[in-house]
C-alpha atoms as a PDB file:
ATOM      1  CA  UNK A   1     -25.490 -39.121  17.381  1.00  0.00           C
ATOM      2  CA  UNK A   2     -26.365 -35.370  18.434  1.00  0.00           C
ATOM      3  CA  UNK A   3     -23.280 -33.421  19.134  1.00  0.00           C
ATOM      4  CA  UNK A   4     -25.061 -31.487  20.791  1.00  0.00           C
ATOM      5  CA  UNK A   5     -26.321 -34.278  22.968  1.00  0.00           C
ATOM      6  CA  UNK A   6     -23.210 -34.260  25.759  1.00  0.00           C
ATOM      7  CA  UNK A   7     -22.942 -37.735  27.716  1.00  0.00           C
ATOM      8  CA  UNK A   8     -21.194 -40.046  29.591  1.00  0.00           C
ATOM      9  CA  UNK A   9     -21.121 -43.901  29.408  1.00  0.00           C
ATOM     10  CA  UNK A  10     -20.805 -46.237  32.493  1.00  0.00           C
ATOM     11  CA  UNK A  11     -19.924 -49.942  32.203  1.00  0.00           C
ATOM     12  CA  UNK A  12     -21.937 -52.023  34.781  1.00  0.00           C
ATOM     13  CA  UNK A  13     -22.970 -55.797  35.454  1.00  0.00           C
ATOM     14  CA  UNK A  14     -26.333 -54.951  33.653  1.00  0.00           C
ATOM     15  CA  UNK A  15     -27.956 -57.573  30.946  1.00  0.00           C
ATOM     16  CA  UNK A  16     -29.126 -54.498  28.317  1.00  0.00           C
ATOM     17  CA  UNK A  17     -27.579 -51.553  27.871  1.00  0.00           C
ATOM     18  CA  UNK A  18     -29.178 -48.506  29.441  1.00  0.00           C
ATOM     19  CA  UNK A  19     -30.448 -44.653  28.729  1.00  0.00           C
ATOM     20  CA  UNK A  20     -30.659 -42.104  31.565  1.00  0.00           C
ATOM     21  CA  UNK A  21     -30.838 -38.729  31.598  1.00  0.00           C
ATOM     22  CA  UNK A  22     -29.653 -36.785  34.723  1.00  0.00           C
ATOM     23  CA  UNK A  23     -30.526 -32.830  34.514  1.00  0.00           C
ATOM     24  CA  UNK A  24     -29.819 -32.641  30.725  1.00  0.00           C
ATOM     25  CA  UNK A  25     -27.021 -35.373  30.389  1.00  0.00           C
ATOM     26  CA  UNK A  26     -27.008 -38.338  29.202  1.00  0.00           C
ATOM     27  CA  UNK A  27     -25.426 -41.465  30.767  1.00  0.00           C
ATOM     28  CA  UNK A  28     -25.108 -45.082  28.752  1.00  0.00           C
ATOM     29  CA  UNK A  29     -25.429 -47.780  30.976  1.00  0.00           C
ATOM     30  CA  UNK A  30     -23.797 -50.756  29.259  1.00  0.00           C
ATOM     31  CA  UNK A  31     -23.068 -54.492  30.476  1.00  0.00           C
ATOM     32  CA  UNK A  32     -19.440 -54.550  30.866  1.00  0.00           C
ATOM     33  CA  UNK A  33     -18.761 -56.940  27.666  1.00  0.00           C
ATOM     34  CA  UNK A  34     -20.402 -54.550  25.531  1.00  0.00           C
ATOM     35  CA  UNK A  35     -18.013 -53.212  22.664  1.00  0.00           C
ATOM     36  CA  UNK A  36     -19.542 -50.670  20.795  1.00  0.00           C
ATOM     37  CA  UNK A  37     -21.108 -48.085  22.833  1.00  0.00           C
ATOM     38  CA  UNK A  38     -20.830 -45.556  19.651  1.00  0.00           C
ATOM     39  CA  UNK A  39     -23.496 -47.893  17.466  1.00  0.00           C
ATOM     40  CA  UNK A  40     -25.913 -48.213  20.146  1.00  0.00           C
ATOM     41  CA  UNK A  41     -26.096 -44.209  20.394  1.00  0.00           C
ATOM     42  CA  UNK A  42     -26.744 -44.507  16.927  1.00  0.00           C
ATOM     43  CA  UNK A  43     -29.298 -46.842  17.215  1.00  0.00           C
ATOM     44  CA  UNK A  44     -31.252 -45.264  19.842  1.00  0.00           C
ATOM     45  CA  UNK A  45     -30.421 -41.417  17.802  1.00  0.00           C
ATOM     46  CA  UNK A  46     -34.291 -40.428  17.296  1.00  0.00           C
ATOM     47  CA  UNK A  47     -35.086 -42.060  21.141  1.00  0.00           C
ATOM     48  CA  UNK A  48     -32.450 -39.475  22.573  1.00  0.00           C
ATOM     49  CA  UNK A  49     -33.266 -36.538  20.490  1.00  0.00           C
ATOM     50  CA  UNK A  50     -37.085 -36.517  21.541  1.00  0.00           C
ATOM     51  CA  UNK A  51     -36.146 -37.328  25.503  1.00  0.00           C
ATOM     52  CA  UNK A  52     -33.403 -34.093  24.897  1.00  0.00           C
ATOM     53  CA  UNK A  53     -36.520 -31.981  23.429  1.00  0.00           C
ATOM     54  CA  UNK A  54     -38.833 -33.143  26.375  1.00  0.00           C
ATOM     55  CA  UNK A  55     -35.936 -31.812  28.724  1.00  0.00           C
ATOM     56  CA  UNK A  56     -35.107 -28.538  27.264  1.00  0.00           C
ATOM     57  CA  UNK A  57     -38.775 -27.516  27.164  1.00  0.00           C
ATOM     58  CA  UNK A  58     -38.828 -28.609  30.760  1.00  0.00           C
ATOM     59  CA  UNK A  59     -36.365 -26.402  31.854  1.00  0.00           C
ATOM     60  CA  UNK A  60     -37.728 -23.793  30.006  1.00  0.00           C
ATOM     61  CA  UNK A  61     -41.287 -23.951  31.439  1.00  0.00           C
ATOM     62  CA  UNK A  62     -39.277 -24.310  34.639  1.00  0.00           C
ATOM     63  CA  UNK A  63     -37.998 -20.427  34.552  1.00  0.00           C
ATOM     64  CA  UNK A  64     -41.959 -19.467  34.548  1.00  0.00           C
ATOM     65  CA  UNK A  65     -43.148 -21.998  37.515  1.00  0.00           C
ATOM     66  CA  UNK A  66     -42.804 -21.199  40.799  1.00  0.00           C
ATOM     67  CA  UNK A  67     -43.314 -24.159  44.171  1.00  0.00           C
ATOM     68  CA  UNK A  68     -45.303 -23.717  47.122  1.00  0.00           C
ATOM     69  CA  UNK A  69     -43.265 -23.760  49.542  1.00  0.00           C
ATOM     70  CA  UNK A  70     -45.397 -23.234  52.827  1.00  0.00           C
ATOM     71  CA  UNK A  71     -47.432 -26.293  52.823  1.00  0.00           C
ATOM     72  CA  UNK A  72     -46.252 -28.362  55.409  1.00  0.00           C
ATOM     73  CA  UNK A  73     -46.215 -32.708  55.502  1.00  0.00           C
ATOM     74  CA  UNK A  74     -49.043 -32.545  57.731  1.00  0.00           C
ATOM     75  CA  UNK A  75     -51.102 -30.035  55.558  1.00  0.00           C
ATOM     76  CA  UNK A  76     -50.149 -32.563  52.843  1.00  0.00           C
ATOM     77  CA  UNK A  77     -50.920 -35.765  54.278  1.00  0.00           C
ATOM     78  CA  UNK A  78     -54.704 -34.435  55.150  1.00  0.00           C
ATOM     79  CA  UNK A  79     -55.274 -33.128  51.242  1.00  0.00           C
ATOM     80  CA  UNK A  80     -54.207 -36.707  49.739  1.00  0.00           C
ATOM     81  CA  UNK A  81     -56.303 -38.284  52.146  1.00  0.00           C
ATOM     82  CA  UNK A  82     -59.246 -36.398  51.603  1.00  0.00           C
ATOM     83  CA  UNK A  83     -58.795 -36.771  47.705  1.00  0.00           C
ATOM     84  CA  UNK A  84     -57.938 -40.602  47.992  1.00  0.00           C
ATOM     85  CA  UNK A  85     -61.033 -41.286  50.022  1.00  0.00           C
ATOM     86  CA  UNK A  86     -63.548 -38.580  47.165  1.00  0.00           C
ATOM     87  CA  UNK A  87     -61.351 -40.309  43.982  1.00  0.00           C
ATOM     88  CA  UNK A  88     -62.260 -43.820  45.637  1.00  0.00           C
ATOM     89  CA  UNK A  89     -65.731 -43.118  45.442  1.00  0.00           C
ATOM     90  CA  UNK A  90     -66.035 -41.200  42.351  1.00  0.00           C
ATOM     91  CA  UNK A  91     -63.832 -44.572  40.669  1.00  0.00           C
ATOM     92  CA  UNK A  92     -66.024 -47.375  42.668  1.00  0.00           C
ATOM     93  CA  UNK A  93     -62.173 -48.487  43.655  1.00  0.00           C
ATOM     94  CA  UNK A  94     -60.785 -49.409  46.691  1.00  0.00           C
ATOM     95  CA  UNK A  95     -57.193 -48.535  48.348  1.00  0.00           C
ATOM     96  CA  UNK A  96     -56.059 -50.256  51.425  1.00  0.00           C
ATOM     97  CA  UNK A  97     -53.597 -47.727  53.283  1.00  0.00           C
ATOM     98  CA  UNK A  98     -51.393 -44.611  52.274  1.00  0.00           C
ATOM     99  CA  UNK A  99     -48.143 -44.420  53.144  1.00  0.00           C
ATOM    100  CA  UNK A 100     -45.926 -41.142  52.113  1.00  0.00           C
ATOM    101  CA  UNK A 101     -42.508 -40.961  52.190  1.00  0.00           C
ATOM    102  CA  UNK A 102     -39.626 -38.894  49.971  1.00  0.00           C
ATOM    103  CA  UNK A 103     -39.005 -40.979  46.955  1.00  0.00           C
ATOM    104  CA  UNK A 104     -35.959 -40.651  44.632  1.00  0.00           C
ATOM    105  CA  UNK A 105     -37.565 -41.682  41.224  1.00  0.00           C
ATOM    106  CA  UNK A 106     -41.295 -41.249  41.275  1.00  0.00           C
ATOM    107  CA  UNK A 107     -44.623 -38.755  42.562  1.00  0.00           C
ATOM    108  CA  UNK A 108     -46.118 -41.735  43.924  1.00  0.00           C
ATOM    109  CA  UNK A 109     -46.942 -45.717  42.874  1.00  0.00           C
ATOM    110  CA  UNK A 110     -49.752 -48.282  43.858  1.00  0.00           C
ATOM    111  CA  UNK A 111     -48.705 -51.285  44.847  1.00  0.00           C
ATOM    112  CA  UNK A 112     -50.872 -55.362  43.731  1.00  0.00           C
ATOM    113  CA  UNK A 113     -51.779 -54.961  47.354  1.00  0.00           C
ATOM    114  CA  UNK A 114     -53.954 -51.257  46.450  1.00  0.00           C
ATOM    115  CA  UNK A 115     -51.405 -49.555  48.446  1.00  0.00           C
ATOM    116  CA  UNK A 116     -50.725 -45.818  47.637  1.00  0.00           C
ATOM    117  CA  UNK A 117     -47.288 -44.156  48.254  1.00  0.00           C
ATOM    118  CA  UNK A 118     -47.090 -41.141  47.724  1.00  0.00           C
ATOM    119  CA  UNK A 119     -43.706 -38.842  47.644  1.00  0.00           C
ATOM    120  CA  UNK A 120     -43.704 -35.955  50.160  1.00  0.00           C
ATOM    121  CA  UNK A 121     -42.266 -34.174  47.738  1.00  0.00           C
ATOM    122  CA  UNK A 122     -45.992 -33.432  46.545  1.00  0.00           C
ATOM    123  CA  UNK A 123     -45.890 -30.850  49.349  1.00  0.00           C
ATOM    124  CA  UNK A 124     -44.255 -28.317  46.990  1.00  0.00           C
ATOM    125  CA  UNK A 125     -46.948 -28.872  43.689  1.00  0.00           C
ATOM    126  CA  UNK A 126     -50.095 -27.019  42.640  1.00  0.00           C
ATOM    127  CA  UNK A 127     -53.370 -28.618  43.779  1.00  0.00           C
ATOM    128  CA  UNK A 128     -54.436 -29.418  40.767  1.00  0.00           C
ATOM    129  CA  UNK A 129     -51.301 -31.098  40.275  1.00  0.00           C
ATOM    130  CA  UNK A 130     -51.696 -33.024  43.184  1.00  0.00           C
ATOM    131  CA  UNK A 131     -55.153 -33.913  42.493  1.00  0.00           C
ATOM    132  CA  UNK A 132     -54.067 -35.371  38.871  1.00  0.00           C
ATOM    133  CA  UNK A 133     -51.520 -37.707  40.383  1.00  0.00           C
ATOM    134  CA  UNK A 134     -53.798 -39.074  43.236  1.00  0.00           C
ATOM    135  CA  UNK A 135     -56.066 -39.500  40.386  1.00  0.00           C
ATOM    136  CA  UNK A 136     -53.856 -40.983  38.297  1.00  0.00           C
ATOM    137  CA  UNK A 137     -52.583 -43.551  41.195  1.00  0.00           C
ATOM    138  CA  UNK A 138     -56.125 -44.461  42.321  1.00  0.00           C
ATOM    139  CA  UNK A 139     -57.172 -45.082  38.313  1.00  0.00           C
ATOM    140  CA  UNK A 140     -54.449 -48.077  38.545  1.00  0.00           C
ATOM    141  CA  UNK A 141     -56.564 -50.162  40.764  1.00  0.00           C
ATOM    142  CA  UNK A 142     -58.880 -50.197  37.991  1.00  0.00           C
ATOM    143  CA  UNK A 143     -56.176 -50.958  35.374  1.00  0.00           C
ATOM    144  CA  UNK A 144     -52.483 -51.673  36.410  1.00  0.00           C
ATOM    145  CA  UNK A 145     -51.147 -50.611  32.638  1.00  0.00           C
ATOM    146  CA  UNK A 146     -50.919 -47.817  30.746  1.00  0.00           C
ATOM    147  CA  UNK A 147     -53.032 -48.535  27.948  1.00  0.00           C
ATOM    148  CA  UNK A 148     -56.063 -46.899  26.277  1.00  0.00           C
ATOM    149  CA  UNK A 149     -58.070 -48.127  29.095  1.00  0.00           C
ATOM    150  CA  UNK A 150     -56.549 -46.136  31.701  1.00  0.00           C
ATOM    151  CA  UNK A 151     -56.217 -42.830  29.191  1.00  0.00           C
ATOM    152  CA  UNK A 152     -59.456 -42.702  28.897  1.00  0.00           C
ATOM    153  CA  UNK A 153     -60.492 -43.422  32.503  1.00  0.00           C
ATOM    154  CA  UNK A 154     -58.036 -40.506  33.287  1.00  0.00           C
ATOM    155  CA  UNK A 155     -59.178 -38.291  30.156  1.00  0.00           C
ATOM    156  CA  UNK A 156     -62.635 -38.171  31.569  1.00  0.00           C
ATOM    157  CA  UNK A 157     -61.852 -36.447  35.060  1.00  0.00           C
ATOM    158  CA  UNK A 158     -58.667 -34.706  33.462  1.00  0.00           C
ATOM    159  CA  UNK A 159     -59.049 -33.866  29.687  1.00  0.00           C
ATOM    160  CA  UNK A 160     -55.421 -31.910  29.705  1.00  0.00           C
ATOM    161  CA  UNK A 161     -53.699 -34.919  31.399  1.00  0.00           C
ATOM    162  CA  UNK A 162     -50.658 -34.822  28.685  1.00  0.00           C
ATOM    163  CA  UNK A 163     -50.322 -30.495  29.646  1.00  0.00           C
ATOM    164  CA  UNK A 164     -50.428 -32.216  33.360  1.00  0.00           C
ATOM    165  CA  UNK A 165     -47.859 -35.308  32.468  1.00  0.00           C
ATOM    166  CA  UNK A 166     -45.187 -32.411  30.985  1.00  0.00           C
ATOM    167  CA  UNK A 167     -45.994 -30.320  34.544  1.00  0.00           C
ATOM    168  CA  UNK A 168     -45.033 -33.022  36.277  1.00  0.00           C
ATOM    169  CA  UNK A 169     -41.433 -33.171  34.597  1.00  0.00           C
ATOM    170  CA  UNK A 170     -41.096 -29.366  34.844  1.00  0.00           C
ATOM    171  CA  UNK A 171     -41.778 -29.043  38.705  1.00  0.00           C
ATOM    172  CA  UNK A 172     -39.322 -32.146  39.187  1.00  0.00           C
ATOM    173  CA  UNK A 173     -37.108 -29.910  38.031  1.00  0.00           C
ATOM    174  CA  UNK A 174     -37.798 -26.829  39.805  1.00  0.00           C
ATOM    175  CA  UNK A 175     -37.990 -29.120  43.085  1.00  0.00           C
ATOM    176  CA  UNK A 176     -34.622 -30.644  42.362  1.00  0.00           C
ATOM    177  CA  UNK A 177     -32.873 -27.191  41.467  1.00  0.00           C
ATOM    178  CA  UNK A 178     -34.063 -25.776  44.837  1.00  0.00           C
ATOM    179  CA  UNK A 179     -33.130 -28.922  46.835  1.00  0.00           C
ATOM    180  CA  UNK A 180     -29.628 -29.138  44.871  1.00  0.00           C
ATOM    181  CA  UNK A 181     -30.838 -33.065  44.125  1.00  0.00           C
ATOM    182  CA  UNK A 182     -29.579 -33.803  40.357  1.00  0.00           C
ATOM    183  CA  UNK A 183     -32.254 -36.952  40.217  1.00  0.00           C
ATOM    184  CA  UNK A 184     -34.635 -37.214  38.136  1.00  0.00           C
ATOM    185  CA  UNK A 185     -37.612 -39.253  37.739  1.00  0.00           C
ATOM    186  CA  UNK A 186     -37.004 -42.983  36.105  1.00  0.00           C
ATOM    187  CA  UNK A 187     -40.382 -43.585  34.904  1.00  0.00           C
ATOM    188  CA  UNK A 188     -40.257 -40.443  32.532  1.00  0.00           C
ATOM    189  CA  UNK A 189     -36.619 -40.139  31.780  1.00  0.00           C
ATOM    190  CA  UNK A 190     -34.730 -43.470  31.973  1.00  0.00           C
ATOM    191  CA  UNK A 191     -35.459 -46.595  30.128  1.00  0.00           C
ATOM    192  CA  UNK A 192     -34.194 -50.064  29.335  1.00  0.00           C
ATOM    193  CA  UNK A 193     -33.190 -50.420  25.569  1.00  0.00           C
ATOM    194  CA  UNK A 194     -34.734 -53.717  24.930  1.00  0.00           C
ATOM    195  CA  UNK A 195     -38.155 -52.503  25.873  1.00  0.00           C
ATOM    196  CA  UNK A 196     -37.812 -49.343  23.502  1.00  0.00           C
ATOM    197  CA  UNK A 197     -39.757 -51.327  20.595  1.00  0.00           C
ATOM    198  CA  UNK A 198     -42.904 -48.784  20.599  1.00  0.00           C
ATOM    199  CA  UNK A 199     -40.585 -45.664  21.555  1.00  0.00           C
ATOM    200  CA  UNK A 200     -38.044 -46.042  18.891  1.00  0.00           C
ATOM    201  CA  UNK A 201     -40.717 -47.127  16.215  1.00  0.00           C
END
């Protein structure tokens, strides 16, 4: 393990042990039998150094970003809309309704249903930021995974969608800092250890 890593472990009624990283920390989640938190870190040493890496360049980038901070939920609303119906179009797909509403752990999902919710929080981001992640949402009604499918549906309309991905971690930041809200995003920081087959390979 890192000693430079610092973290914290938390004992929970959880199956698998758990990784999440909260504004630079790291916290193991572990089922409450679990004996050996020390050999799991060890385990899961490469996992934590790359997530640490992804962080600390995150912050960095984050001293040379600034947020918008005049666009109001109303200005918001009408630019998502207007991309959602052009992306729907330009994709031959189809989404239902859009909802918004301030999330704790994502920018926005799509629901089985072709729902779209999409974090207010988006208020605050570039528009070609925004535009990327009502992209991004909209491509998932043409395929739900993230495989090479839906890279290259979104590589097609956004060639510098992995500059965009790491934007998207470095304005969560930003957003959190100026909001005093240590959470961070589960889908790019957290995961369950016994699903970390490809990341740990």
């Amino acid at each position: 393990m890192d000693k430079e890593t610092e973290y914290t472990i938390a004992y929970r009624d959880v199956k698998h042990p758990r990784l999440e990283f909260k504004t630079g920390t790291l916290l193991l989640i572990l089922p409450k039998t679990h004996k050996n938190p020390k050999q799991t870190l060890e385990k899961y040493k490469k996992w934590i150094q790359r997530k640490q890496q992804t962080i600390n360049k995150a912050l960095q980038e984050a001293k040379t970003k600034t947020i918008n901070q005049t666009r109001t939920e109303k200005q918001l609303k009408a630019l998502v809309n207007t991309l959602a119906q052009n992306y729907q179009k330009e994709l031959d797909a189809h989404i239902n309704k859009v909802y918004f509403r301030k999330m704790k752990t994502k920018w926005a999902s799509h629901s089985r249903n072709n729902n779209l919710t999409v974090n207010t929080l988006l208020k605050y981001l570039p528009n070609d930021v925004i535009e990327y992640i009502i992209y991004h949402e909209i491509t998932h009604s043409l395929e739900r995974k993230h495989n090479e499918r839906f890279w290259r549906l979104i590589n097609k309309k956004f060639p510098d969608y992995e500059t965009k991905e790491k934007d998207l971690l470095t304005y969560w930041f930003i957003i959190q800092k100026t909001m005093n809200n240590p959470a961070q995003p589960s889908e790019v920081l957290n995961t369950n250890l016994n699903k970390l087959n490809e990341d740990t390979s």
